[in-house]
Structures are given as C-alpha cells and as structure tokens.
C-alpha atoms as a PDB file:
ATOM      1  CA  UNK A   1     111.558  96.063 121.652  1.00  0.00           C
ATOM      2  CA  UNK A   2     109.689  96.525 118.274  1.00  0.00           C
ATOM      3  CA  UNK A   3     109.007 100.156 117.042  1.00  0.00           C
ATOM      4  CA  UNK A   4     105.789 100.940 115.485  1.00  0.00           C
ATOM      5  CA  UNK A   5     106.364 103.053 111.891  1.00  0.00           C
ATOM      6  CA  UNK A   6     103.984 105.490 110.590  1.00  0.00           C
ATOM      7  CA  UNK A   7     103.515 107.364 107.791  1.00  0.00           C
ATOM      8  CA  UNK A   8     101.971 110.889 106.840  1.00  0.00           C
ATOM      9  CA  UNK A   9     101.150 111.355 103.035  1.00  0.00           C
ATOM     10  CA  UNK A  10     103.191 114.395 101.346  1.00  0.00           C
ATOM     11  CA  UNK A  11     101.585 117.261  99.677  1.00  0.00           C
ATOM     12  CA  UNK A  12     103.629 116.668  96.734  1.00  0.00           C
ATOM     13  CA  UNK A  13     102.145 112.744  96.270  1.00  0.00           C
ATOM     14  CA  UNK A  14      99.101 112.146  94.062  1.00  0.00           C
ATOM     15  CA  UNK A  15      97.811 110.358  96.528  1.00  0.00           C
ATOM     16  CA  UNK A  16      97.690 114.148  98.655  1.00  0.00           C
ATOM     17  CA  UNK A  17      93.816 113.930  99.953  1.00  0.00           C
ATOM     18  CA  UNK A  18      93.582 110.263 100.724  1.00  0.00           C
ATOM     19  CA  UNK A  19      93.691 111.864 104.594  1.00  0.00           C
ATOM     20  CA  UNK A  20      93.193 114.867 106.664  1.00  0.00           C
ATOM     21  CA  UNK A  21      96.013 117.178 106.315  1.00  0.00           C
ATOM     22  CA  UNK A  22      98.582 115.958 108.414  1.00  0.00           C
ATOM     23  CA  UNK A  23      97.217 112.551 109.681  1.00  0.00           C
ATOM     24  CA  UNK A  24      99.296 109.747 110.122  1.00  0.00           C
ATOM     25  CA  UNK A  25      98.883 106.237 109.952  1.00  0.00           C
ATOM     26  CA  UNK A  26     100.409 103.138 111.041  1.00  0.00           C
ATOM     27  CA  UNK A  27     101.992 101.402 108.299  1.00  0.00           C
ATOM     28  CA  UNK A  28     104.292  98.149 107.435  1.00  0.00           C
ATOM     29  CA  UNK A  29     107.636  98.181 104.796  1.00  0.00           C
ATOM     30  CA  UNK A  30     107.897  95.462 102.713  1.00  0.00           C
ATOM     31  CA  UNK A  31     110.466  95.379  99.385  1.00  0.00           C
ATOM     32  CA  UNK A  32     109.214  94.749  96.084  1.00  0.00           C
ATOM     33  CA  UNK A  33     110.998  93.213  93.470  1.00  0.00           C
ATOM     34  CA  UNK A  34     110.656  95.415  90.784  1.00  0.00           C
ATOM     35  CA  UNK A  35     111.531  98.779  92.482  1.00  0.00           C
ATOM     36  CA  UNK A  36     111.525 100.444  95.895  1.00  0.00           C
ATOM     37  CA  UNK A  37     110.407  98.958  98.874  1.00  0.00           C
ATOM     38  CA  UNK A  38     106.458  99.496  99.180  1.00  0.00           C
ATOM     39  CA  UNK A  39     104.521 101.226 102.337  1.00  0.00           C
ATOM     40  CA  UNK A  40     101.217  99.471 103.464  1.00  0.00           C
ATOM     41  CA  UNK A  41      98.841 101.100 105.138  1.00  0.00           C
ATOM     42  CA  UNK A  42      95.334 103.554 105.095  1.00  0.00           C
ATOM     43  CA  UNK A  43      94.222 100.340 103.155  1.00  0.00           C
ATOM     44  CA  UNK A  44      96.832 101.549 100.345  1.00  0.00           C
ATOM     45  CA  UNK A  45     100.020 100.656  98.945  1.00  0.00           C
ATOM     46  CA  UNK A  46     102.390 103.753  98.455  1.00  0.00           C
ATOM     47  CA  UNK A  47     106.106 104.227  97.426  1.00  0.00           C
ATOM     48  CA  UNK A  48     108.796 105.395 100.016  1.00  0.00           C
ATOM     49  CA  UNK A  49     108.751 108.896  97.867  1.00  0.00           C
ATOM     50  CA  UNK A  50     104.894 109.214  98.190  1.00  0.00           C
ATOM     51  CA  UNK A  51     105.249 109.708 102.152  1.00  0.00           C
ATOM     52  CA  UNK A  52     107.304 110.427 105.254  1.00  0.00           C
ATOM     53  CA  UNK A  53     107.993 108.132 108.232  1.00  0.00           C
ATOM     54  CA  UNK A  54     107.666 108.377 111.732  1.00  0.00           C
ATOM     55  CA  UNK A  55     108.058 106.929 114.898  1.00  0.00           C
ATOM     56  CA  UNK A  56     105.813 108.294 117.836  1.00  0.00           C
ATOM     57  CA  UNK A  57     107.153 108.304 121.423  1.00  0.00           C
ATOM     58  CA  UNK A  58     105.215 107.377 124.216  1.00  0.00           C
ATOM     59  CA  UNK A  59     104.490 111.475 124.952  1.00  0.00           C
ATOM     60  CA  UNK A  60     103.010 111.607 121.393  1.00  0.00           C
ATOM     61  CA  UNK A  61     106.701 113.257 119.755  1.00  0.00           C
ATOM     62  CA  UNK A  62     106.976 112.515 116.482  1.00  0.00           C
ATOM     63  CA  UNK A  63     110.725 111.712 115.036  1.00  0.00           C
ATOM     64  CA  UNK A  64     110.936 111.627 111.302  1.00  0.00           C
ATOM     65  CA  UNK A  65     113.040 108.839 109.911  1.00  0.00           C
ATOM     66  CA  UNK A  66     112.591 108.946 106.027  1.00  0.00           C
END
C-alpha cells in the first residue's frame, strides 16, 4: 500500500503566502545532491525545513511526520 505525503508551508519559510493559511498539498521527496532532499509540489520546489509533512487518513486526520 503506497501512502500519499503532503505538505503545509510554515510560517517561518519565505515562501509563507504561496497558499492559504494552512492548506496543504500533495507533494513528492526526491534527494538532491548538493544538500537536503527537495519537496515538489504547489508547482514549487521547497527544502524539508521550508515545510511540514503529512499523511491524511481516510477520515481526513492529519498525522505529522516531519
């Protein structure tokens, strides 16, 4: 069973504002090769430290994982 992963922007990012306060979005992890592994997604690349993680269960709970 795959897991979708999303992501919610935090207000402490530059990229704060890109969203609605709060909104999440799907998003896909990929590493990079010269630092961190990079978060795809809102039709942006981010760094891990630029957003939270979630998974969503089928009755909408969110569960933070980074």
């Amino acid at each position: 069973m795959s897991q979708r992963i999303y992501a919610k922007i935090k207000k402490s990012s530059k990229h704060h504002g890109q969203t609605a306060p709060g909104e999440r979005f799907e998003v896909e992890i990929r590493p990079h090769r010269y630092s961190e592994y990079v978060v795809l997604g809102n039709s942006n690349v981010y760094r891990l430290s630029d957003v939270n993680l979630f998974v969503v269960s089928d009755s909408g709970v969110e569960l933070r994982i980074a």
